[in-house]
C-alpha atoms as a PDB file:
ATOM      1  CA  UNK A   1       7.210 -22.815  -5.180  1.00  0.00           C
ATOM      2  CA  UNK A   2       5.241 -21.667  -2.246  1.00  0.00           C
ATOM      3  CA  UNK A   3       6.844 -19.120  -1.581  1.00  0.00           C
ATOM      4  CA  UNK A   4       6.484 -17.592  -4.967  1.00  0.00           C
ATOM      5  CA  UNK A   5       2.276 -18.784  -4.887  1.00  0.00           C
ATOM      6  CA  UNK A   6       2.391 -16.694  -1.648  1.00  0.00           C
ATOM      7  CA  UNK A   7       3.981 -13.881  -3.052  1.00  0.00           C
ATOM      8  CA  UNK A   8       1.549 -13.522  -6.015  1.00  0.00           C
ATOM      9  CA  UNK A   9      -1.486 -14.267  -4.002  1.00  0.00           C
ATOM     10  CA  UNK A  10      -0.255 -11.204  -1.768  1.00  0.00           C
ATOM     11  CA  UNK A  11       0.491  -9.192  -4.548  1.00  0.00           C
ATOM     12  CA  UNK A  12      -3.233 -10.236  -6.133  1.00  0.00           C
ATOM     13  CA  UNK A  13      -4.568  -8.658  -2.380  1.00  0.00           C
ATOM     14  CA  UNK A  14      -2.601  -5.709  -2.513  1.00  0.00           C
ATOM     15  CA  UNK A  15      -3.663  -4.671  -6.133  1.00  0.00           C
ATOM     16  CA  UNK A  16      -7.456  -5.647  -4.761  1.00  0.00           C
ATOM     17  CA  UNK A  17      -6.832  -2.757  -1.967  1.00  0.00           C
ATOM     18  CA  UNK A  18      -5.123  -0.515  -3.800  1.00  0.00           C
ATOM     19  CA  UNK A  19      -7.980   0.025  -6.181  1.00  0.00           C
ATOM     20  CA  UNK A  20     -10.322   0.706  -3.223  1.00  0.00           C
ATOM     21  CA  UNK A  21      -8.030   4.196  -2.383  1.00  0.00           C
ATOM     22  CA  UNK A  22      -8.755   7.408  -3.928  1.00  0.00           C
ATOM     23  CA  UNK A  23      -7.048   7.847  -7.439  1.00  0.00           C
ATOM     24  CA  UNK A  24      -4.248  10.219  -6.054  1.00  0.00           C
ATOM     25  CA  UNK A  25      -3.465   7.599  -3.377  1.00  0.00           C
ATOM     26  CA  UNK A  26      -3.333   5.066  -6.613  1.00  0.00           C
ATOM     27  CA  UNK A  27      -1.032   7.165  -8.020  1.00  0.00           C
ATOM     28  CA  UNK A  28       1.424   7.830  -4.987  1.00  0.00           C
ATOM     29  CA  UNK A  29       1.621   4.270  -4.760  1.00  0.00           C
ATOM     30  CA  UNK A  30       2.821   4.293  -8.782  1.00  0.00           C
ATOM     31  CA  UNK A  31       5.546   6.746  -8.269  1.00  0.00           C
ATOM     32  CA  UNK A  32       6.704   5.315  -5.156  1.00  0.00           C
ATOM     33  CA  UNK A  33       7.323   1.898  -7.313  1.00  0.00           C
ATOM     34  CA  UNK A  34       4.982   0.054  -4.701  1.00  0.00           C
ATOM     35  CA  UNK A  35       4.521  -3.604  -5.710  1.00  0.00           C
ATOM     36  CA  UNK A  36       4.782  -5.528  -2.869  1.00  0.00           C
ATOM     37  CA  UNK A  37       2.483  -5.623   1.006  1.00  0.00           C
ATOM     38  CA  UNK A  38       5.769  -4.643   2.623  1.00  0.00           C
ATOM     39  CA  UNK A  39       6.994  -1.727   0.286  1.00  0.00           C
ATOM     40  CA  UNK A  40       3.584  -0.628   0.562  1.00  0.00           C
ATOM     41  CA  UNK A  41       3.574  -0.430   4.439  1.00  0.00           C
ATOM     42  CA  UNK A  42       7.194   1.058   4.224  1.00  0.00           C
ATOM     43  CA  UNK A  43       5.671   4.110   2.636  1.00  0.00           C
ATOM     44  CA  UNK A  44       6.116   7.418   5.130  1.00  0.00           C
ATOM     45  CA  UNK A  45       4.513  10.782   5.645  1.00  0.00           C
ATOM     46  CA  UNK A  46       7.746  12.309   3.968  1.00  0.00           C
ATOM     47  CA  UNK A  47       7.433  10.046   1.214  1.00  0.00           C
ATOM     48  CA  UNK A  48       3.932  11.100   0.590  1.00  0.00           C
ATOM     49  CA  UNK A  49       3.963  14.674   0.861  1.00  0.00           C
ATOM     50  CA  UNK A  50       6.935  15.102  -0.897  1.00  0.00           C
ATOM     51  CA  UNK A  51       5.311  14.462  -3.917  1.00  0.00           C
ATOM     52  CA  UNK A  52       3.390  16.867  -5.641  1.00  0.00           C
ATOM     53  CA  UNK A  53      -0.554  16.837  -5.280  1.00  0.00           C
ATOM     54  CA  UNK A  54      -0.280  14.457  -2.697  1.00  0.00           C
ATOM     55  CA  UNK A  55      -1.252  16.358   0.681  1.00  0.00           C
ATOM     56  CA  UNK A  56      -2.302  15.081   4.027  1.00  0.00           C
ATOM     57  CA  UNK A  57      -5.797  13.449   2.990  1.00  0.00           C
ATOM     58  CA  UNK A  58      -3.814  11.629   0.687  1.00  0.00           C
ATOM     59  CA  UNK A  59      -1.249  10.116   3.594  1.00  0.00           C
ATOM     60  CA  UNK A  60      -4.607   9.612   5.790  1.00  0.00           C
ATOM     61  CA  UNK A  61      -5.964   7.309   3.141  1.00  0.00           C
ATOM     62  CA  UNK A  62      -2.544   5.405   2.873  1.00  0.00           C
ATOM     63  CA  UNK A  63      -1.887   5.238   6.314  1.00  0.00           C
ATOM     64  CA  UNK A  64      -5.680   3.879   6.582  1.00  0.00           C
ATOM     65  CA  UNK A  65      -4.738   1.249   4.201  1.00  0.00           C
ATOM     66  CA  UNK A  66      -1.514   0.158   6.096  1.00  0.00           C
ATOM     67  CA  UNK A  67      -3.006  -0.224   9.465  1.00  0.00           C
ATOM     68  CA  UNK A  68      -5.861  -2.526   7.894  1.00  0.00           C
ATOM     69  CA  UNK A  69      -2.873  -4.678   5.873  1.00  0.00           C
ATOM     70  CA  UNK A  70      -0.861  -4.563   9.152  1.00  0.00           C
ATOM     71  CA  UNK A  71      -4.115  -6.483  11.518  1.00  0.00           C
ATOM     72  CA  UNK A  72      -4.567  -9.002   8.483  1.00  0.00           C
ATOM     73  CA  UNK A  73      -1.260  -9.714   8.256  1.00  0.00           C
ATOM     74  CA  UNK A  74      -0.705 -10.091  12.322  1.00  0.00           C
ATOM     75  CA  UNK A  75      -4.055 -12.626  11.952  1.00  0.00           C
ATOM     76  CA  UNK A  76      -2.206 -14.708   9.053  1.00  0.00           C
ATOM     77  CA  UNK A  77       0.321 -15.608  11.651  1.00  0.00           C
END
């Protein structure tokens, strides 16, 4: 049961930060089927830009995102 308060208490965070990106960040995140912290910071440069209208800015933003989940994560512990 923890585990699975946890798990939607991290999923409530990540849905938090994911509306603070830009909307073709958002979006990326959508296609990629991104629903959990650590699919989220599993998410590569290829993955990105392999997508159409989803550039460099848009990877800068992400990558942003999963150095700032990555420190509050590493504090949790």
């Amino acid at each position: 049961m923890k585990k699975l308060k946890k798990q939607s208490k991290e999923r409530r965070n990540l849905v938090a930060e994911l509306a603070k990106l830009p909307i073709r960040a958002r979006l990326v995140c959508r296609r990629l089927n991104v629903s959990t912290v650590d699919s989220f910071l599993k998410i590569t440069e290829d993955d990105v830009c392999g997508l159409k209208n989803a550039g460099n800015e848009t990877w800068k933003n992400i990558r942003r995102l999963q150095k700032k989940l990555k420190r509050q994560k590493k504090q949790r512990r």
